[in-house]
PDB file of N, CA and C in Angstrom:
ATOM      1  N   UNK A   1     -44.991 -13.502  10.110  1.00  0.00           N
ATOM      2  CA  UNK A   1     -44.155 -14.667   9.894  1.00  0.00           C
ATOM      3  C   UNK A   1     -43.033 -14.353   8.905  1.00  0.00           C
ATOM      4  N   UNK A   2     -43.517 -13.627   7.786  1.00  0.00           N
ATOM      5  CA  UNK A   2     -42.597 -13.492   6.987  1.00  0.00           C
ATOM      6  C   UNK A   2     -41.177 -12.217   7.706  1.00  0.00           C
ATOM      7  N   UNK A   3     -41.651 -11.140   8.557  1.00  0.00           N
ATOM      8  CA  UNK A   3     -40.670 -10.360   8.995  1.00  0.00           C
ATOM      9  C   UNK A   3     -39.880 -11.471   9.610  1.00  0.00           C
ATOM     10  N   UNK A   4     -40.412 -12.319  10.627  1.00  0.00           N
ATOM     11  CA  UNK A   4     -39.750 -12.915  11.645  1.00  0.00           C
ATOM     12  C   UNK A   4     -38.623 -13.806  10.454  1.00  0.00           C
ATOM     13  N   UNK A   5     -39.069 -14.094   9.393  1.00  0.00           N
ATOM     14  CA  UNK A   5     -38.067 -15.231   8.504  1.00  0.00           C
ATOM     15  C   UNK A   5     -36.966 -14.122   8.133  1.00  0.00           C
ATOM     16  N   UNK A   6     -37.470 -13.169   7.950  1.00  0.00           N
ATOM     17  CA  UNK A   6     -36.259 -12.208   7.541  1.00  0.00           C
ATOM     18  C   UNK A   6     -35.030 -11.930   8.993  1.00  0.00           C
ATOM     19  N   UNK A   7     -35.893 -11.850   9.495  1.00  0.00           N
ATOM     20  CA  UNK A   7     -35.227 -11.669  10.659  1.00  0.00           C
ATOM     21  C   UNK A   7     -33.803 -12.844  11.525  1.00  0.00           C
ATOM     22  N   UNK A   8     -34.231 -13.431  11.075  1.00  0.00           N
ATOM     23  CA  UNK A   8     -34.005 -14.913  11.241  1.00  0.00           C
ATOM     24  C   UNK A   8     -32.533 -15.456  10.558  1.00  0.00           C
ATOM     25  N   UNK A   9     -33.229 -15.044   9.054  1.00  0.00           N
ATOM     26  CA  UNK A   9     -32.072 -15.252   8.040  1.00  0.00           C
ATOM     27  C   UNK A   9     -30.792 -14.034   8.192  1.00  0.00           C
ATOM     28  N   UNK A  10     -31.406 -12.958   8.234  1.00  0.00           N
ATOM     29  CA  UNK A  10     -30.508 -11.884   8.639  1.00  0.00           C
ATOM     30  C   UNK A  10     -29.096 -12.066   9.707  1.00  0.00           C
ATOM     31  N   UNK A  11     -30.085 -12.431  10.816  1.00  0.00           N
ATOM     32  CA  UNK A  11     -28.755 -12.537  12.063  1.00  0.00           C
ATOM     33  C   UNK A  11     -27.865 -13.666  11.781  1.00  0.00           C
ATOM     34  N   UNK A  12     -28.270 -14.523  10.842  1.00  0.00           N
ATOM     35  CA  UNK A  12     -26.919 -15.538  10.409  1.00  0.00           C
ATOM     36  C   UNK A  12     -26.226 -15.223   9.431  1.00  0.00           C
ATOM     37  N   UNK A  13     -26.666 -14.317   8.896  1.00  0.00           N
ATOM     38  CA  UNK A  13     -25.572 -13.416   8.095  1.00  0.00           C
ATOM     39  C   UNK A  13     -24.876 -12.190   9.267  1.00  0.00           C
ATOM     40  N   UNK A  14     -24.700 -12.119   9.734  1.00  0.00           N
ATOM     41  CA  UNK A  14     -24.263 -11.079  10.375  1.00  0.00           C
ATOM     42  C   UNK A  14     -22.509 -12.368  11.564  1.00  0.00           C
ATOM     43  N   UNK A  15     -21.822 -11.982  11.831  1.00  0.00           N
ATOM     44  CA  UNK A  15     -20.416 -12.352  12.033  1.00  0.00           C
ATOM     45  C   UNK A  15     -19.426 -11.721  11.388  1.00  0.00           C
ATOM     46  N   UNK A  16     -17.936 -12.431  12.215  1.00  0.00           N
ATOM     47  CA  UNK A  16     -16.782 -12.333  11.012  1.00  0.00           C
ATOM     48  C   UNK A  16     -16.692 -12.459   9.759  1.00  0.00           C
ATOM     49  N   UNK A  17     -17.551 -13.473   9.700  1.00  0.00           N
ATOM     50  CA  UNK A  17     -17.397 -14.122   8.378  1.00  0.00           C
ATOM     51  C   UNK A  17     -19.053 -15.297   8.223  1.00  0.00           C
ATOM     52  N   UNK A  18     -19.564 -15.807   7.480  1.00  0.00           N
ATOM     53  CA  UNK A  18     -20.405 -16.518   7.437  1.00  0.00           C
ATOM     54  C   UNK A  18     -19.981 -18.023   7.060  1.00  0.00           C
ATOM     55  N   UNK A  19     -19.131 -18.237   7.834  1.00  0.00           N
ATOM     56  CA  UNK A  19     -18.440 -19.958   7.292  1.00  0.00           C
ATOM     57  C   UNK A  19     -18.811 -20.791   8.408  1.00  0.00           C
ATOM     58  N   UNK A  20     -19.082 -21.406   7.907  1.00  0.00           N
ATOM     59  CA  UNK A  20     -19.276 -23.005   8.632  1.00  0.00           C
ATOM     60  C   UNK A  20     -20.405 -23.199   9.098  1.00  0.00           C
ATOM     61  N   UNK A  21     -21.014 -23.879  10.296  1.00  0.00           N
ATOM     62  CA  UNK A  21     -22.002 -25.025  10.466  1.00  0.00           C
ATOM     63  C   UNK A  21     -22.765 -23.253  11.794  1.00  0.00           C
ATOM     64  N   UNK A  22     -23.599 -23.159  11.626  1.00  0.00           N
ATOM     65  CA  UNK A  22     -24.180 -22.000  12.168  1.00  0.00           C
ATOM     66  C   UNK A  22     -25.683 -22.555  12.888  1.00  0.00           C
ATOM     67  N   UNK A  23     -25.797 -22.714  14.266  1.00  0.00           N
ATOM     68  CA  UNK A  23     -27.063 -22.780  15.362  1.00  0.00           C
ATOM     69  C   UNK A  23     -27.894 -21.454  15.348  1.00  0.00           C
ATOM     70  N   UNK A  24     -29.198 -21.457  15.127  1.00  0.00           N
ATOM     71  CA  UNK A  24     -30.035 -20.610  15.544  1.00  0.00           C
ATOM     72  C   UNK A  24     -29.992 -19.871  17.086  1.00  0.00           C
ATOM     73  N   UNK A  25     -29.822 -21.074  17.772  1.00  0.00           N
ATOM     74  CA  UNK A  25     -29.838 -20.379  19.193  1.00  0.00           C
ATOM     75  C   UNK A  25     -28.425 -20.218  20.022  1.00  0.00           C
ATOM     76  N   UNK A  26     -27.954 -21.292  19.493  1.00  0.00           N
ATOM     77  CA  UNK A  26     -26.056 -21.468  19.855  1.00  0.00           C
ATOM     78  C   UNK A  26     -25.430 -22.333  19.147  1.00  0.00           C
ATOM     79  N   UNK A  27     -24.089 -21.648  18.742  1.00  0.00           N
ATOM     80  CA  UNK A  27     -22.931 -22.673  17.650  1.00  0.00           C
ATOM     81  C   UNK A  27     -21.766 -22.863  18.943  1.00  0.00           C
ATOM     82  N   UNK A  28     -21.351 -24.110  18.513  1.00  0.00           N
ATOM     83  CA  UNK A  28     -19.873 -23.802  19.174  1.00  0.00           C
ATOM     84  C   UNK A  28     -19.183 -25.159  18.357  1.00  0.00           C
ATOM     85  N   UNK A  29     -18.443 -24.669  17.369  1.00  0.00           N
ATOM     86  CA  UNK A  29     -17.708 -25.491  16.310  1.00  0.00           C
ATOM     87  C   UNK A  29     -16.881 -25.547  16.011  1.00  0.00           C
ATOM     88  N   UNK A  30     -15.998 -26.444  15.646  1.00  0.00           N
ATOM     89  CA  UNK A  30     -14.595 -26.089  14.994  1.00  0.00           C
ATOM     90  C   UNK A  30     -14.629 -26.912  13.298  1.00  0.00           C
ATOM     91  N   UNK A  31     -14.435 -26.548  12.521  1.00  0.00           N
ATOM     92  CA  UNK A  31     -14.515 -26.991  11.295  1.00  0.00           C
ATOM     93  C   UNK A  31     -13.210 -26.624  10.896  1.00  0.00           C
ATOM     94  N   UNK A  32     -12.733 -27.158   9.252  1.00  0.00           N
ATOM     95  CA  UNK A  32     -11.527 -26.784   8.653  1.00  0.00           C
ATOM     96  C   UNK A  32     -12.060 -26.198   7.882  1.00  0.00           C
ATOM     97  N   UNK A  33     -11.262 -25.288   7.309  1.00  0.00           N
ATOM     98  CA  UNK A  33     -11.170 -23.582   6.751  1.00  0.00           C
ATOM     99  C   UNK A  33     -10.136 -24.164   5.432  1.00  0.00           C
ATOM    100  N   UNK A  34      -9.109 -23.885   5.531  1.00  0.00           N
ATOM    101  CA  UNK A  34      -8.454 -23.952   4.299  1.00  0.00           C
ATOM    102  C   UNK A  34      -7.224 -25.011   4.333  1.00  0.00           C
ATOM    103  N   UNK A  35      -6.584 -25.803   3.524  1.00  0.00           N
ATOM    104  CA  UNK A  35      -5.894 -26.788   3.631  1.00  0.00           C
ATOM    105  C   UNK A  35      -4.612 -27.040   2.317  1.00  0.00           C
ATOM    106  N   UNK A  36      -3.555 -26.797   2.436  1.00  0.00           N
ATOM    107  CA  UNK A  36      -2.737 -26.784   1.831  1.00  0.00           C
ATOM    108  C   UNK A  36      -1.780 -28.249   1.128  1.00  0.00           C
ATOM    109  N   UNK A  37      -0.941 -28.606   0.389  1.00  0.00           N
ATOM    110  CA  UNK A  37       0.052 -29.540   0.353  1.00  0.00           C
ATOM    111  C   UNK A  37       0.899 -29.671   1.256  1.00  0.00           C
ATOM    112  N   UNK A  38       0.873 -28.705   1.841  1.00  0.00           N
ATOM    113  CA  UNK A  38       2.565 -28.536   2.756  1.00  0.00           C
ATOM    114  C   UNK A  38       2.356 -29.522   3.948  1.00  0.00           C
ATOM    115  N   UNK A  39       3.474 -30.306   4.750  1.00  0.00           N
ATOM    116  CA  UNK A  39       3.350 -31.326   5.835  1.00  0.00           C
ATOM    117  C   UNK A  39       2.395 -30.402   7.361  1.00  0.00           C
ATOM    118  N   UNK A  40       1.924 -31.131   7.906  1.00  0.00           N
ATOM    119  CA  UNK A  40       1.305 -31.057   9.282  1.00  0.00           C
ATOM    120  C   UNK A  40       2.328 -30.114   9.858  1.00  0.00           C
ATOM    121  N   UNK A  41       2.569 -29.119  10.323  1.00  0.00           N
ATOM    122  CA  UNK A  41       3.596 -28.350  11.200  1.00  0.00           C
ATOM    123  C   UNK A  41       3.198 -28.738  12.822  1.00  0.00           C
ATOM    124  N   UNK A  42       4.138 -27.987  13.482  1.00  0.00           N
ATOM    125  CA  UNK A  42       4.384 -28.320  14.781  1.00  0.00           C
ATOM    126  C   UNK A  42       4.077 -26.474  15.260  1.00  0.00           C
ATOM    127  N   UNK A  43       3.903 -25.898  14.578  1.00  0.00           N
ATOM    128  CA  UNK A  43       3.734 -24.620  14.963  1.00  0.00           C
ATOM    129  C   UNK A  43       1.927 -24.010  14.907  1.00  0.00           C
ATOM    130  N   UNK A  44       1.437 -22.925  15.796  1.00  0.00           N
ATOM    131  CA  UNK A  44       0.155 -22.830  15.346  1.00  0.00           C
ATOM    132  C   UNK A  44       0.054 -21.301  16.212  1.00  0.00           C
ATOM    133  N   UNK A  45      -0.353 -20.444  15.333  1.00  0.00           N
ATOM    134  CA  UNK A  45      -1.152 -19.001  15.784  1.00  0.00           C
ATOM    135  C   UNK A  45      -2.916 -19.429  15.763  1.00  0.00           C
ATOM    136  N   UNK A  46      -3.289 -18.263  16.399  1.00  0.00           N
ATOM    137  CA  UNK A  46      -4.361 -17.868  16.719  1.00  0.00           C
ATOM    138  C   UNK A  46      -4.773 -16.433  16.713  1.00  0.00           C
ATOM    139  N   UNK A  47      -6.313 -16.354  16.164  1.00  0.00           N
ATOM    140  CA  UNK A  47      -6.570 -14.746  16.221  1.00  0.00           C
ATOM    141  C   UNK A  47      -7.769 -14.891  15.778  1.00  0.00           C
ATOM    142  N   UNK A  48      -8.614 -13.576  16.625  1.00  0.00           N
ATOM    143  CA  UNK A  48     -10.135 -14.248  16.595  1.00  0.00           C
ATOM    144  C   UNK A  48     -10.705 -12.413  16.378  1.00  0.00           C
ATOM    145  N   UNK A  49     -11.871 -12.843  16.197  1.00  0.00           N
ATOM    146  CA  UNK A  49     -12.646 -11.440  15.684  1.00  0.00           C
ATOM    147  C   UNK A  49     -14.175 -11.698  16.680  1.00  0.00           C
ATOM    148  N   UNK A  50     -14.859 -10.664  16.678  1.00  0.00           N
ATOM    149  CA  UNK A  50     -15.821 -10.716  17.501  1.00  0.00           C
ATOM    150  C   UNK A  50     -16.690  -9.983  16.773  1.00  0.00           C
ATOM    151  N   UNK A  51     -18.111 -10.123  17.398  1.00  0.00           N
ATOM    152  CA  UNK A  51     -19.450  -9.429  16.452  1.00  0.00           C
ATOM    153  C   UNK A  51     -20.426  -9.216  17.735  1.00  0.00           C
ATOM    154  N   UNK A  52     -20.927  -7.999  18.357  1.00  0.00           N
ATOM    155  CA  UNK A  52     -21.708  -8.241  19.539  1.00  0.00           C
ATOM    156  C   UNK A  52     -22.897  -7.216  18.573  1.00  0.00           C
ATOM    157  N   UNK A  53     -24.095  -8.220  18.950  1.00  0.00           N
ATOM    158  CA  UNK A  53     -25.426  -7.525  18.217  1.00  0.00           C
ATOM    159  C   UNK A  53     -25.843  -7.511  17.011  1.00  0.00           C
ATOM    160  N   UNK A  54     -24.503  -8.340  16.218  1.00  0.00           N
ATOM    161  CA  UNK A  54     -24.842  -7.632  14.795  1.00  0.00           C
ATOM    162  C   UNK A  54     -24.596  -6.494  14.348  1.00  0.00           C
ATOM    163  N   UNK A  55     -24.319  -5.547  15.308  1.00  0.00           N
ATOM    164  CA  UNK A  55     -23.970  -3.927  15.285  1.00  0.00           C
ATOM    165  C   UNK A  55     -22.536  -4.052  15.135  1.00  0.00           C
ATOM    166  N   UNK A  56     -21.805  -4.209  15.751  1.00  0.00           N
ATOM    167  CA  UNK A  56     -20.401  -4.041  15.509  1.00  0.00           C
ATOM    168  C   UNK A  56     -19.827  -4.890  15.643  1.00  0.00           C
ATOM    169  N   UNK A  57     -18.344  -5.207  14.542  1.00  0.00           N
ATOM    170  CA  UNK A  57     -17.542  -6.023  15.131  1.00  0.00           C
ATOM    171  C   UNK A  57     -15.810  -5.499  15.023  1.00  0.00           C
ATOM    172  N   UNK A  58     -15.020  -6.342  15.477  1.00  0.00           N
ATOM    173  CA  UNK A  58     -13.790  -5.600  15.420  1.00  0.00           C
ATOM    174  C   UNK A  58     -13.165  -7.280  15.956  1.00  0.00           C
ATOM    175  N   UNK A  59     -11.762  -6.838  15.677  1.00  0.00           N
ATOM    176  CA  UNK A  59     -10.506  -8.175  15.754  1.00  0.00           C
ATOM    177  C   UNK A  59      -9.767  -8.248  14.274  1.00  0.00           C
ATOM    178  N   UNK A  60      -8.476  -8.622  14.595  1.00  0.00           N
ATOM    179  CA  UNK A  60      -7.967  -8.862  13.303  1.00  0.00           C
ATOM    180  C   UNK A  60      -7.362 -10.384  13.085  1.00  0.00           C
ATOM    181  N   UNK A  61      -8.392 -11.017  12.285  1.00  0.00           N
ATOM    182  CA  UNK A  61      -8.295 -12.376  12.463  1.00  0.00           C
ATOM    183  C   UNK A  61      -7.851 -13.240  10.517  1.00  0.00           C
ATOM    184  N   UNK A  62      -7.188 -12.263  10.359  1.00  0.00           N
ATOM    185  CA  UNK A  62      -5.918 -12.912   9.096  1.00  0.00           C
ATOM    186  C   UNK A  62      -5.486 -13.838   9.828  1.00  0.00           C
ATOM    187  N   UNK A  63      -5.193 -14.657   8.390  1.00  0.00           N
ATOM    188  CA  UNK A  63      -4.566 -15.596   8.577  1.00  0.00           C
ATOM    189  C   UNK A  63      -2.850 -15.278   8.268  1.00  0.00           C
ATOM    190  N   UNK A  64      -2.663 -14.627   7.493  1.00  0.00           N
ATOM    191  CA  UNK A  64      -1.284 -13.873   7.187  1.00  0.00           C
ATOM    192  C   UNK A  64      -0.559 -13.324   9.158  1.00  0.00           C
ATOM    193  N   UNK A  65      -1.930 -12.419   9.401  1.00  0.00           N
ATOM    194  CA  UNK A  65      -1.451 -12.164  10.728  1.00  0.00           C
ATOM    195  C   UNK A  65      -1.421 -13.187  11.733  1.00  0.00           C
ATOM    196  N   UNK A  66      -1.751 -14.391  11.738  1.00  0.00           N
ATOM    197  CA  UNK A  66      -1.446 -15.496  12.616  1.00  0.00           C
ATOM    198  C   UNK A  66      -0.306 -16.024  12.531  1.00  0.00           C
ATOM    199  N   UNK A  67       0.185 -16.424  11.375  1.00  0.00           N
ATOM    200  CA  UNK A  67       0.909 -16.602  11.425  1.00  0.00           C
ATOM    201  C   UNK A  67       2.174 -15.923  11.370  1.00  0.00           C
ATOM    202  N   UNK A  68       1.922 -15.056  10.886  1.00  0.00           N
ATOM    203  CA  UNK A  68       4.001 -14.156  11.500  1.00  0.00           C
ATOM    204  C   UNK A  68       3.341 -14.274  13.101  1.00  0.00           C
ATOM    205  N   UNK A  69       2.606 -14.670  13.600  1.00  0.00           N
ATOM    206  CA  UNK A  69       2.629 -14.392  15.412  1.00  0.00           C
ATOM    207  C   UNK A  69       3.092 -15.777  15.520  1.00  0.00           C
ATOM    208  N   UNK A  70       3.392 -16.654  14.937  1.00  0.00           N
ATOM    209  CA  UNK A  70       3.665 -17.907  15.140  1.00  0.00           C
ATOM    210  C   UNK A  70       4.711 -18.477  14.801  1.00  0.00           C
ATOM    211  N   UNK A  71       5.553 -17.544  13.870  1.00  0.00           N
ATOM    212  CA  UNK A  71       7.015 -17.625  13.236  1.00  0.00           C
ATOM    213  C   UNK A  71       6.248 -18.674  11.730  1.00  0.00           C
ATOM    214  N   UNK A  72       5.219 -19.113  11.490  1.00  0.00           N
ATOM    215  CA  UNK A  72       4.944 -19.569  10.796  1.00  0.00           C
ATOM    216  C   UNK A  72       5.465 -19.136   8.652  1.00  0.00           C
ATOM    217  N   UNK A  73       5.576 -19.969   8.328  1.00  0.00           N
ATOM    218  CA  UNK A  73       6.475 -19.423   6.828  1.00  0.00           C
ATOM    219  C   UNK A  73       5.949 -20.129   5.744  1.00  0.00           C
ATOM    220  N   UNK A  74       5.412 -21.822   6.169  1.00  0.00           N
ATOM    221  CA  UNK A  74       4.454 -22.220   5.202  1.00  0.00           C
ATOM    222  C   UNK A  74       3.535 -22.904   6.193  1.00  0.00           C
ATOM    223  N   UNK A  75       1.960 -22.255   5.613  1.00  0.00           N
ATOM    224  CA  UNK A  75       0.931 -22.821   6.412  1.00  0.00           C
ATOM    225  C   UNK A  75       0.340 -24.297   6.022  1.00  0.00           C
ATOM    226  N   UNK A  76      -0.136 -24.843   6.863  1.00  0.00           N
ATOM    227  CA  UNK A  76      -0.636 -26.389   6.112  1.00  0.00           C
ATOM    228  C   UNK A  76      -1.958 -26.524   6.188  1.00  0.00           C
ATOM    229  N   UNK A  77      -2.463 -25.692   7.228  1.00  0.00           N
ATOM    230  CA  UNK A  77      -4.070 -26.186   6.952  1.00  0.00           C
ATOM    231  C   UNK A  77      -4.546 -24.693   8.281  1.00  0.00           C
ATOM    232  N   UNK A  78      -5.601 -24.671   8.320  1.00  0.00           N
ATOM    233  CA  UNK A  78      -6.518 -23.495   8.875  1.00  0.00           C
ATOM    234  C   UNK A  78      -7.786 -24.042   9.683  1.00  0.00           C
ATOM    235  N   UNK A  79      -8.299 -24.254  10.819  1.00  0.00           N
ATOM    236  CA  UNK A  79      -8.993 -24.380  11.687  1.00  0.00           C
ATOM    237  C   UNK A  79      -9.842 -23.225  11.741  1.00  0.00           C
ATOM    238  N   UNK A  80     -11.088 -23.172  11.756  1.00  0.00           N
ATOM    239  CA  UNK A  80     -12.108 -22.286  12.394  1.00  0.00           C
ATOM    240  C   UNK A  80     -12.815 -22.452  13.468  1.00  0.00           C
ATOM    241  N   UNK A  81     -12.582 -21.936  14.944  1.00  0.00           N
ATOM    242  CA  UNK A  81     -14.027 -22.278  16.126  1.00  0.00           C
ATOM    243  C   UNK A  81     -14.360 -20.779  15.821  1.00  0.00           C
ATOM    244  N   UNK A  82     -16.338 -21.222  16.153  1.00  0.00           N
ATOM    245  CA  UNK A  82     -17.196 -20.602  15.780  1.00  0.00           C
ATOM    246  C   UNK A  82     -17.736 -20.648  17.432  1.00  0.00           C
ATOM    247  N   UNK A  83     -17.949 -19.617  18.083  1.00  0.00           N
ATOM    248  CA  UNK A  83     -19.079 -19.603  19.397  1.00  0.00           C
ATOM    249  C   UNK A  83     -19.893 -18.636  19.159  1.00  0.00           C
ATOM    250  N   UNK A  84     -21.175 -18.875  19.427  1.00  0.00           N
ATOM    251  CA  UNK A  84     -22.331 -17.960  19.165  1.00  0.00           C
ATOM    252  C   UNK A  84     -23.603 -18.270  20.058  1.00  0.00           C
ATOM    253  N   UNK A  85     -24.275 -17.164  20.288  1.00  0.00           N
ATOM    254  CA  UNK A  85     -25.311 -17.330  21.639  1.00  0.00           C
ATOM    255  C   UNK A  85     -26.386 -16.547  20.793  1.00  0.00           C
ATOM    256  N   UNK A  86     -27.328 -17.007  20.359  1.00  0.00           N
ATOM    257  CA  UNK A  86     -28.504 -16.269  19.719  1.00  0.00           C
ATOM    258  C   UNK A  86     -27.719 -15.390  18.454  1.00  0.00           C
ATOM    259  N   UNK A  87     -26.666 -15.191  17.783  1.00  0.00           N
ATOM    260  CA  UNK A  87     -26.235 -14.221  17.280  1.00  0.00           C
ATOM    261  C   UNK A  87     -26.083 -13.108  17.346  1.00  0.00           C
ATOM    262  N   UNK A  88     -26.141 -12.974  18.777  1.00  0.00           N
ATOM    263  CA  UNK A  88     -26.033 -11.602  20.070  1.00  0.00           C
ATOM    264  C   UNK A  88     -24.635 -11.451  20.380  1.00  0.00           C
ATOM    265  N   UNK A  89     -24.055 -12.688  20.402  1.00  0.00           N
ATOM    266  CA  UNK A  89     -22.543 -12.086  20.975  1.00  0.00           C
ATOM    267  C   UNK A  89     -21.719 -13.582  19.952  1.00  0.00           C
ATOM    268  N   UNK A  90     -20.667 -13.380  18.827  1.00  0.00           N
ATOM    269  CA  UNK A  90     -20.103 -14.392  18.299  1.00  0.00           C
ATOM    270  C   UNK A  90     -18.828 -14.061  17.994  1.00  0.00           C
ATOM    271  N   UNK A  91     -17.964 -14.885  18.674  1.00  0.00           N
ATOM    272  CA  UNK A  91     -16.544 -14.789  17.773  1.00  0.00           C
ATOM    273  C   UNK A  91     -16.198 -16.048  17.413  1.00  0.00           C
ATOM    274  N   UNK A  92     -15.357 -15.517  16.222  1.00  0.00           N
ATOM    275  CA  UNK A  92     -14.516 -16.672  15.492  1.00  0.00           C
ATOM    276  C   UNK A  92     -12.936 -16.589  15.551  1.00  0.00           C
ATOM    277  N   UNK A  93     -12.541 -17.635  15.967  1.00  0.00           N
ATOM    278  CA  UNK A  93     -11.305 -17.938  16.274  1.00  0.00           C
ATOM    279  C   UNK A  93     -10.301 -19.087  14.999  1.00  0.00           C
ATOM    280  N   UNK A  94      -9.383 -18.486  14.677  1.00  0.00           N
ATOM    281  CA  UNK A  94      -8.586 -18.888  13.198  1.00  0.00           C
ATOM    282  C   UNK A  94      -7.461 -19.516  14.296  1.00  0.00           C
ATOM    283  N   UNK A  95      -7.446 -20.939  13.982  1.00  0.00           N
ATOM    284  CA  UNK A  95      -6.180 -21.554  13.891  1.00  0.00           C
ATOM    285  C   UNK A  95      -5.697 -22.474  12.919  1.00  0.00           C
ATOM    286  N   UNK A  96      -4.175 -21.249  12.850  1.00  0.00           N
ATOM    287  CA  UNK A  96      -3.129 -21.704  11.667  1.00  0.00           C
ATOM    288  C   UNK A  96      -2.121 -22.821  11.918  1.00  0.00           C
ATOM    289  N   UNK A  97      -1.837 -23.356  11.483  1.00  0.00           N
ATOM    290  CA  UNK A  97      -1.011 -24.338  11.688  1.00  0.00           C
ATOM    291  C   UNK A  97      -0.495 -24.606  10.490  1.00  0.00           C
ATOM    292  N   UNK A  98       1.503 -24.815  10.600  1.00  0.00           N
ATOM    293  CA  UNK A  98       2.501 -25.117   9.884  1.00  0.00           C
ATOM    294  C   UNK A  98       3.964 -24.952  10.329  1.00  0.00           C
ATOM    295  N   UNK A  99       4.790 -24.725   9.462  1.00  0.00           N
ATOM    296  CA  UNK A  99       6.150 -24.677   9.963  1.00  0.00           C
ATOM    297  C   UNK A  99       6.962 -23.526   9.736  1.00  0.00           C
TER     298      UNK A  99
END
């Protein structure tokens, strides 16, 4: 019991990142990430990172790099979706939004 708790706790540490609202068996979420003064923009990048197994992951999911893909110059707030299937296969997807 006790390996299996380790086990358990382990694979939810394992992702891009360990933020937000996380399912044992499946997530699929969007939460807010970071939030600025600056007005609501009309502009928005995207960029997502991936984790298959826990073994590896790869993507470059800055937020700096979203936004120069977006012409973006001041950001106003940051979106996170989270999809995850057992913590076997998860990416997280960053959307920036500003002007």
């Amino acid at each position: 019991m006790v390996l299996a708790t380790a086990v358990v706790m382990g694979m939810s540490l394992v992702s891009c990142s360990a933020i937000g609202v996380v399912g044992a068996v499946y997530t699929g979420t969007t939460v807010p990430h970071s939030v600025t003064d600056n007005k609501l923009g009309t502009k928005v990048g995207s960029v997502k990172c991936t984790s298959i197994l826990g073994i590896a992951a790869y993507g470059d999911a800055g937020i700096n790099t979203a936004a120069k893909m977006a012409g973006i110059k001041k950001v106003s707030h940051v979106d996170v979706k989270t999809f995850s299937v057992l913590g076997l296969f998860t990416t997280q997807t960053y959307f920036v939004y500003g002007e």
